[in-house]
C-alpha atoms as a PDB file:
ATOM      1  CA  UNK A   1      -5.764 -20.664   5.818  1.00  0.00           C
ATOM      2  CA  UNK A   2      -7.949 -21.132   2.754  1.00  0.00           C
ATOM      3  CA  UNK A   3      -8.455 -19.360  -0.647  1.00  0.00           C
ATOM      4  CA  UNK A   4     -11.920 -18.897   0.024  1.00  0.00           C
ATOM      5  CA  UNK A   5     -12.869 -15.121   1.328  1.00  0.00           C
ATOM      6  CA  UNK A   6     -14.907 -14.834   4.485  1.00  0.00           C
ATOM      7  CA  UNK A   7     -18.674 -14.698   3.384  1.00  0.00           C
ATOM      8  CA  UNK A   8     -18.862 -10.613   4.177  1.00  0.00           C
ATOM      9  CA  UNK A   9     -16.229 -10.268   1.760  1.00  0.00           C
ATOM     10  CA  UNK A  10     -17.243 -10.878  -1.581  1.00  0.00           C
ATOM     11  CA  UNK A  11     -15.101  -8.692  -3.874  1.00  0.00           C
ATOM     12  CA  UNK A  12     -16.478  -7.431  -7.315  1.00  0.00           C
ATOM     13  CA  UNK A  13     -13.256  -7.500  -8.946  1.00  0.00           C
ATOM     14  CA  UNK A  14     -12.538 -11.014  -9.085  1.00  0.00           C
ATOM     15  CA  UNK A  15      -9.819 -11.273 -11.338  1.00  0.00           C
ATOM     16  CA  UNK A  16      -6.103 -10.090 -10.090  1.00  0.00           C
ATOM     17  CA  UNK A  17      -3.052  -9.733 -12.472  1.00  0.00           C
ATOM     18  CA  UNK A  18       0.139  -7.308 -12.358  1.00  0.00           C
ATOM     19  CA  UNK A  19       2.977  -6.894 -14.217  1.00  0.00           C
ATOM     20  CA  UNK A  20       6.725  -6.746 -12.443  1.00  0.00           C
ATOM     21  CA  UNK A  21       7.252  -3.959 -10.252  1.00  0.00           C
ATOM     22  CA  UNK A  22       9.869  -1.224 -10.580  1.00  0.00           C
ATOM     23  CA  UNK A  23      10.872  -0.243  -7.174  1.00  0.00           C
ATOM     24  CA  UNK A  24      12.913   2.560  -6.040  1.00  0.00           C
ATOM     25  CA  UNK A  25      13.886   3.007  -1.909  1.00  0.00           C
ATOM     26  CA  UNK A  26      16.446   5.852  -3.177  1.00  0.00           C
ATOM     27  CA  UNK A  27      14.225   8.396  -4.961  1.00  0.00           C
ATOM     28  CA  UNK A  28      12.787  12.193  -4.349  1.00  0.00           C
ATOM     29  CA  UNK A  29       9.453  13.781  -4.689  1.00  0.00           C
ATOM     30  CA  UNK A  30      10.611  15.008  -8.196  1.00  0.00           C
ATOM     31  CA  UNK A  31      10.588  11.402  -8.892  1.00  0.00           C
ATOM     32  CA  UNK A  32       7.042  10.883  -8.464  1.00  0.00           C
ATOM     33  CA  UNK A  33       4.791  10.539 -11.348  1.00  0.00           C
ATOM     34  CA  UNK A  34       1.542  11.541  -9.303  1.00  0.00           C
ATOM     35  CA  UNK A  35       1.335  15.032  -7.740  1.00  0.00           C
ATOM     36  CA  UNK A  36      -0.382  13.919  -4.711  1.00  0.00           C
ATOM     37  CA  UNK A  37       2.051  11.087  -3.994  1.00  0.00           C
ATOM     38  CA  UNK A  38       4.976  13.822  -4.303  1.00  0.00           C
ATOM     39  CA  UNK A  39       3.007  15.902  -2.126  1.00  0.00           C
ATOM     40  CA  UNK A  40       2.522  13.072   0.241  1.00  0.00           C
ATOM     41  CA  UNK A  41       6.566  12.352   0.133  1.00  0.00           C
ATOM     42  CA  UNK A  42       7.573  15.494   1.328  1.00  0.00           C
ATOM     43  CA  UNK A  43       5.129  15.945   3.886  1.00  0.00           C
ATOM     44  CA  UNK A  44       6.106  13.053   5.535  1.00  0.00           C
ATOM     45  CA  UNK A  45       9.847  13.907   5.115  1.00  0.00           C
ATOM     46  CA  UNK A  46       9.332  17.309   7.074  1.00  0.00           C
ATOM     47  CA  UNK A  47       6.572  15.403  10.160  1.00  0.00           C
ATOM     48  CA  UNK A  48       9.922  13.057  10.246  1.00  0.00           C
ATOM     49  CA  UNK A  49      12.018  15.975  10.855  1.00  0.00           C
ATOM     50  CA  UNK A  50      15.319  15.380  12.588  1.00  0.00           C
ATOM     51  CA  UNK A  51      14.128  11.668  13.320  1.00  0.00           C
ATOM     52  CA  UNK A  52      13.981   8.310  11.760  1.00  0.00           C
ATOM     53  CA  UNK A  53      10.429   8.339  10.596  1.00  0.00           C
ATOM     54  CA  UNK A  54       7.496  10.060  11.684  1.00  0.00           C
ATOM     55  CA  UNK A  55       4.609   8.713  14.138  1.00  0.00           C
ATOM     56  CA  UNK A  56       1.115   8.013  13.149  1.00  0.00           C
ATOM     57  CA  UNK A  57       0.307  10.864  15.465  1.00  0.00           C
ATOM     58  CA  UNK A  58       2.557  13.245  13.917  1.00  0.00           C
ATOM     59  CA  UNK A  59       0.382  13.461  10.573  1.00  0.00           C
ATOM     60  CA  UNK A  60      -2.714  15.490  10.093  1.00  0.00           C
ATOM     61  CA  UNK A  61      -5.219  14.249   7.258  1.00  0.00           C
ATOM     62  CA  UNK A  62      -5.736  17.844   6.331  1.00  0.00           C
ATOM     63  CA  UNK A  63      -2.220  17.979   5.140  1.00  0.00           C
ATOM     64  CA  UNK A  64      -3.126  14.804   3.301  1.00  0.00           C
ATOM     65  CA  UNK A  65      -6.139  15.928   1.825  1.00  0.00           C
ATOM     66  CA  UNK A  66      -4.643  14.875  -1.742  1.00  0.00           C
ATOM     67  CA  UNK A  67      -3.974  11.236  -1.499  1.00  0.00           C
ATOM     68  CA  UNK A  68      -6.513  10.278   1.404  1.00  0.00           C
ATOM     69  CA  UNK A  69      -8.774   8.159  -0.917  1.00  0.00           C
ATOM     70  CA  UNK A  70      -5.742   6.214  -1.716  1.00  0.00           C
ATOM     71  CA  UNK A  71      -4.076   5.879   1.608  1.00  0.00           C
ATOM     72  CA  UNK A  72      -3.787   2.507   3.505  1.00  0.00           C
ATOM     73  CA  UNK A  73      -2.349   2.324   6.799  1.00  0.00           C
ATOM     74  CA  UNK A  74      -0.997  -1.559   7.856  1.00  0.00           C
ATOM     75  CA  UNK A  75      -0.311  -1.757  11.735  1.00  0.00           C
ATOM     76  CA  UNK A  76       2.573  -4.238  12.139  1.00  0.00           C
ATOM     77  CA  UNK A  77       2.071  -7.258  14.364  1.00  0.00           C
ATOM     78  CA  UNK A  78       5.064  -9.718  15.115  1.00  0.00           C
ATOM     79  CA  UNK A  79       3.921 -13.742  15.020  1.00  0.00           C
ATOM     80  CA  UNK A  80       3.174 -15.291  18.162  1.00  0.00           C
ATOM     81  CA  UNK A  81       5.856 -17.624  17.384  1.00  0.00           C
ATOM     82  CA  UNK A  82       8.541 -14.399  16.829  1.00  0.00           C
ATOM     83  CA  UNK A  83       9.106 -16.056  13.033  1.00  0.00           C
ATOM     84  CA  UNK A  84       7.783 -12.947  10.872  1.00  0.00           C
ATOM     85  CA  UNK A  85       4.864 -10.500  10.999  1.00  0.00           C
ATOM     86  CA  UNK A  86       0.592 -10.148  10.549  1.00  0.00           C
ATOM     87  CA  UNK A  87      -0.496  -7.204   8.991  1.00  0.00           C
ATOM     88  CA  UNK A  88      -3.694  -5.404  10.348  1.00  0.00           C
ATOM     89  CA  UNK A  89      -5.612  -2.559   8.204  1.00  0.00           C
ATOM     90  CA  UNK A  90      -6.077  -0.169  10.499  1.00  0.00           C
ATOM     91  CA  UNK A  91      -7.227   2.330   7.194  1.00  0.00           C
ATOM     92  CA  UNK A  92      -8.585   1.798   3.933  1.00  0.00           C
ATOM     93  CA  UNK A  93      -8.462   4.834   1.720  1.00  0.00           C
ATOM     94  CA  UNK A  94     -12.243   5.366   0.102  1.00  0.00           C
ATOM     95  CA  UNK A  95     -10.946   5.171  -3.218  1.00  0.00           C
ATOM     96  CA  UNK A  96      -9.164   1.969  -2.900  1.00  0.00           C
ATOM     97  CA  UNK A  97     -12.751   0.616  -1.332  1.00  0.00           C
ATOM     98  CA  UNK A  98     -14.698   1.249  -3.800  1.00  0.00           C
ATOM     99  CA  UNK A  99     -11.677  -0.346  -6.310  1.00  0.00           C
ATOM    100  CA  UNK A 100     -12.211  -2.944  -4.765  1.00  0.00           C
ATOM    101  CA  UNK A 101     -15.498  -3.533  -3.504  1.00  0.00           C
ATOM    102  CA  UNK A 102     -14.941  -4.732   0.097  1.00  0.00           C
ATOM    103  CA  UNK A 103     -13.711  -3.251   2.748  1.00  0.00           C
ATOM    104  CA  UNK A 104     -10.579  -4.463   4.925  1.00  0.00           C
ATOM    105  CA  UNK A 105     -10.302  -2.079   7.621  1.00  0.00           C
ATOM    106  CA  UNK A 106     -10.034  -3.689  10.834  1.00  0.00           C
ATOM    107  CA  UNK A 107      -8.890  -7.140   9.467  1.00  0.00           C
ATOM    108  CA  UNK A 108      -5.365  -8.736   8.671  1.00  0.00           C
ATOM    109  CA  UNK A 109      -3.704  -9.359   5.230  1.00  0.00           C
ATOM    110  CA  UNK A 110      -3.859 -12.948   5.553  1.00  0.00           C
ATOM    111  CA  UNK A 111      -7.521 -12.425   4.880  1.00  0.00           C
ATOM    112  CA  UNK A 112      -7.875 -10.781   1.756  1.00  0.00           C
ATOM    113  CA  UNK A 113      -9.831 -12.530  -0.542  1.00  0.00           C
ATOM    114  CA  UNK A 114      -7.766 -12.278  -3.485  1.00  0.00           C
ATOM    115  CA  UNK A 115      -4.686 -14.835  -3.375  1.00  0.00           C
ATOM    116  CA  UNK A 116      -2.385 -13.277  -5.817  1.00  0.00           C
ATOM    117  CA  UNK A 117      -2.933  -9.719  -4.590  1.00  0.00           C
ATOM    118  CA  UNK A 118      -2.391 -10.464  -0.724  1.00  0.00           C
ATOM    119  CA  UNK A 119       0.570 -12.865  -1.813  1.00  0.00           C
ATOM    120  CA  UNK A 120       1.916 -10.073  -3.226  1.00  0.00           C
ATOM    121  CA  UNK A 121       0.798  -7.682  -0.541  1.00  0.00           C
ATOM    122  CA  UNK A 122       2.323 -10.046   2.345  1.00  0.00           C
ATOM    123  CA  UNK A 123       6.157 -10.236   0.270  1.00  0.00           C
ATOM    124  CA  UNK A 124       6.336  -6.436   0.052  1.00  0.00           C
ATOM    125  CA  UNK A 125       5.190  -5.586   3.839  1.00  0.00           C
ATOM    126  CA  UNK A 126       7.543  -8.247   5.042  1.00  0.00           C
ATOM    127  CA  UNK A 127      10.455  -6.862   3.278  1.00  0.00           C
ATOM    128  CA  UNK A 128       9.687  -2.890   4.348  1.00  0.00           C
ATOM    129  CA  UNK A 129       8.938  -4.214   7.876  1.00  0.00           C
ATOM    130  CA  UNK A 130      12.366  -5.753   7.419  1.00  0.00           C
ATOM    131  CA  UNK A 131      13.994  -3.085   5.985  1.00  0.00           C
ATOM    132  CA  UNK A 132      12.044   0.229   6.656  1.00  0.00           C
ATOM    133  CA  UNK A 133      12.496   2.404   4.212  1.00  0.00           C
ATOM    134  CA  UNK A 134      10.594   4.526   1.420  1.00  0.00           C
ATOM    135  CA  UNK A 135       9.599   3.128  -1.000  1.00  0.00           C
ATOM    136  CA  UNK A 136       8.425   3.735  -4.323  1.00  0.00           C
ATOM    137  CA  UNK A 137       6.543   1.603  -7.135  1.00  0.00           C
ATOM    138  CA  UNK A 138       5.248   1.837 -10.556  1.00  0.00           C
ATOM    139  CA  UNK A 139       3.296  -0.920 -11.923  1.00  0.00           C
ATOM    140  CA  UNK A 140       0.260  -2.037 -14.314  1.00  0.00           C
ATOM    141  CA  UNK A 141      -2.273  -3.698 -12.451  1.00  0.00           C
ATOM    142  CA  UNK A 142      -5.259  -5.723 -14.253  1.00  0.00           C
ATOM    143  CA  UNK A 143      -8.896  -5.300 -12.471  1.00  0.00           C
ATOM    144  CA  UNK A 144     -12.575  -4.622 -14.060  1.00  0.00           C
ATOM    145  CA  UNK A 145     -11.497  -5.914 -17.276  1.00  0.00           C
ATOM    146  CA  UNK A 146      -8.560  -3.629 -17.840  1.00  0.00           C
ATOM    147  CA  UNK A 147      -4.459  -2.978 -17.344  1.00  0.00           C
ATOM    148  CA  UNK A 148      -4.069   0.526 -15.368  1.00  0.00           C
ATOM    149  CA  UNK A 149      -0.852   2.327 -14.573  1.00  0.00           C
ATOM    150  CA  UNK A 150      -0.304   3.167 -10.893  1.00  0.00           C
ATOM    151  CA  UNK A 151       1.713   4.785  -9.027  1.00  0.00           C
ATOM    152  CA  UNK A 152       2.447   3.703  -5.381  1.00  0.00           C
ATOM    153  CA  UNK A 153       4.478   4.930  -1.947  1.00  0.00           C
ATOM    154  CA  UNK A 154       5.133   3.089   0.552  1.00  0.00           C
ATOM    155  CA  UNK A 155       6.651   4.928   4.078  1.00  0.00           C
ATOM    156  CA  UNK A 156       6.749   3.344   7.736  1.00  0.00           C
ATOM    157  CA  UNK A 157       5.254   5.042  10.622  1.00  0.00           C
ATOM    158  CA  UNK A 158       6.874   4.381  14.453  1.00  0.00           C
ATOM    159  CA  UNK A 159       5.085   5.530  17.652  1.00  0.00           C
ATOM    160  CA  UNK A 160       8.755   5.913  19.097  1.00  0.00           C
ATOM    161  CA  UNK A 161      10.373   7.878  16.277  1.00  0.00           C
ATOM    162  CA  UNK A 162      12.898   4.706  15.716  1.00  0.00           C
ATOM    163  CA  UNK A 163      11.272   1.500  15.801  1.00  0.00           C
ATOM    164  CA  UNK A 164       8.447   0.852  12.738  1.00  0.00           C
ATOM    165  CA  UNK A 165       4.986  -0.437  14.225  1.00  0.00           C
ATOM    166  CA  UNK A 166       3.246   1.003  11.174  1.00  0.00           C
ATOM    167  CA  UNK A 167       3.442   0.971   7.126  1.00  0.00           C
ATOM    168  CA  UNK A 168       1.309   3.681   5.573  1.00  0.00           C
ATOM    169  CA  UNK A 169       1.151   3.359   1.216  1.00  0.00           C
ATOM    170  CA  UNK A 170      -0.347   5.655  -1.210  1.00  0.00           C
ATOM    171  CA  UNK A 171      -1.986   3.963  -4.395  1.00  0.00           C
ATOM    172  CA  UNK A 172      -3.193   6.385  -7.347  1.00  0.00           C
ATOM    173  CA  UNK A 173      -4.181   4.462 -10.066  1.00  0.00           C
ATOM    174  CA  UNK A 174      -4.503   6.430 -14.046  1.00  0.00           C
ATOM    175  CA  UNK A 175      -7.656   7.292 -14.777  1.00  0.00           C
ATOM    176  CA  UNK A 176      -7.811   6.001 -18.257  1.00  0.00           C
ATOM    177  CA  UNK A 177      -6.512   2.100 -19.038  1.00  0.00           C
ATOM    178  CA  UNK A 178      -3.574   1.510 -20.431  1.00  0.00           C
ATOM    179  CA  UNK A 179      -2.012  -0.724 -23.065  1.00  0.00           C
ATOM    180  CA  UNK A 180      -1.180  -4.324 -22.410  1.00  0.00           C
ATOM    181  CA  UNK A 181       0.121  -5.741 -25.088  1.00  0.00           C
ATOM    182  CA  UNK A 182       3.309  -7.501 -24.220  1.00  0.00           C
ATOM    183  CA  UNK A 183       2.923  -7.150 -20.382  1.00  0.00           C
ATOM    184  CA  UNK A 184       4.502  -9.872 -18.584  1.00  0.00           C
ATOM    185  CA  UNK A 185       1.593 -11.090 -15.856  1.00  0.00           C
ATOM    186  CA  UNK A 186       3.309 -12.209 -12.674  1.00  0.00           C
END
């Protein structure tokens, strides 16, 4: 694998920081910061209903309708060689697209074009394919020129009710930058 992106993908924001995540797996939707990431907690908690985690079938993106533009949906693929997993986008929320300038869907993570963002991207799907459960983050990202806050959610999706085949994440980033003075860049 190489560092450089394939020639259709030539993102606009070239320049990837972040600061160290806080991460929660024990939380509730009163935790989160961002209405339509609480919204999108409990929904999924009642489609899960008396089961281990919903399917991708069991959720309707008119119940979504808040956090669509943020949504990414990762469709979990285990190695040929049974030592770990490949991540495919199988969605790209239109507001993380146009973040971003390029367009993933239909590709896997070991693609992306920015190396410190799919590094990162590859640690946390392997642990929540590991050990599927919610998940929620709050971090400052750096992109066009600027730190933003974000909020994130991160909830696994299994065709049988049991066994994860999916990771679906919600990314709503602050409209206005925020201050970096200090940040740690990792």
């Amino acid at each position: 694998m190489t560092d450089q992106p394939p020639s259709d993908l030539a993102p606009s924001r070239s320049t990837f920081s972040t600061t160290a995540s806080q991460l929660r797996r024990d939380f509730t939707a009163a935790d989160c910061r961002e209405p339509a990431i609480g919204h999108l907690y409990d929904y999924w908690q009642r489609q899960r209903g008396t089961h281990r985690f919903p399917a991708r079938g069991d959720l309707d993106p008119i119940d979504m309708k808040p956090a669509l533009g943020g949504i990414t949906i990762f469709e979990i693929h285990p190695k040929a060689d049974g030592d770990g997993f490949r991540f495919r986008y199988r969605l790209i929320g239109s507001a993380i697209v146009a973040r971003d300038g390029f367009d993933m869907t239909g590709r896997f993570l070991d693609e992306l074009p920015l190396m410190q963002y799919r590094t990162l991207l590859l640690a946390r799907l392997d642990m929540l394919a590991r050990d599927p459960s919610p998940m929620l983050v709050h971090n400052k990202q750096f992109y066009d020129e600027r730190w933003y806050d974000y909020e994130a959610i991160w909830l696994p999706l299994a065709t049988d009710h049991e066994n994860i085949d999916m990771l679906m994440a919600c990314q709503i980033f602050a409209r206005k930058p925020s201050s970096h003075v200090g940040l740690p860049v990792v």
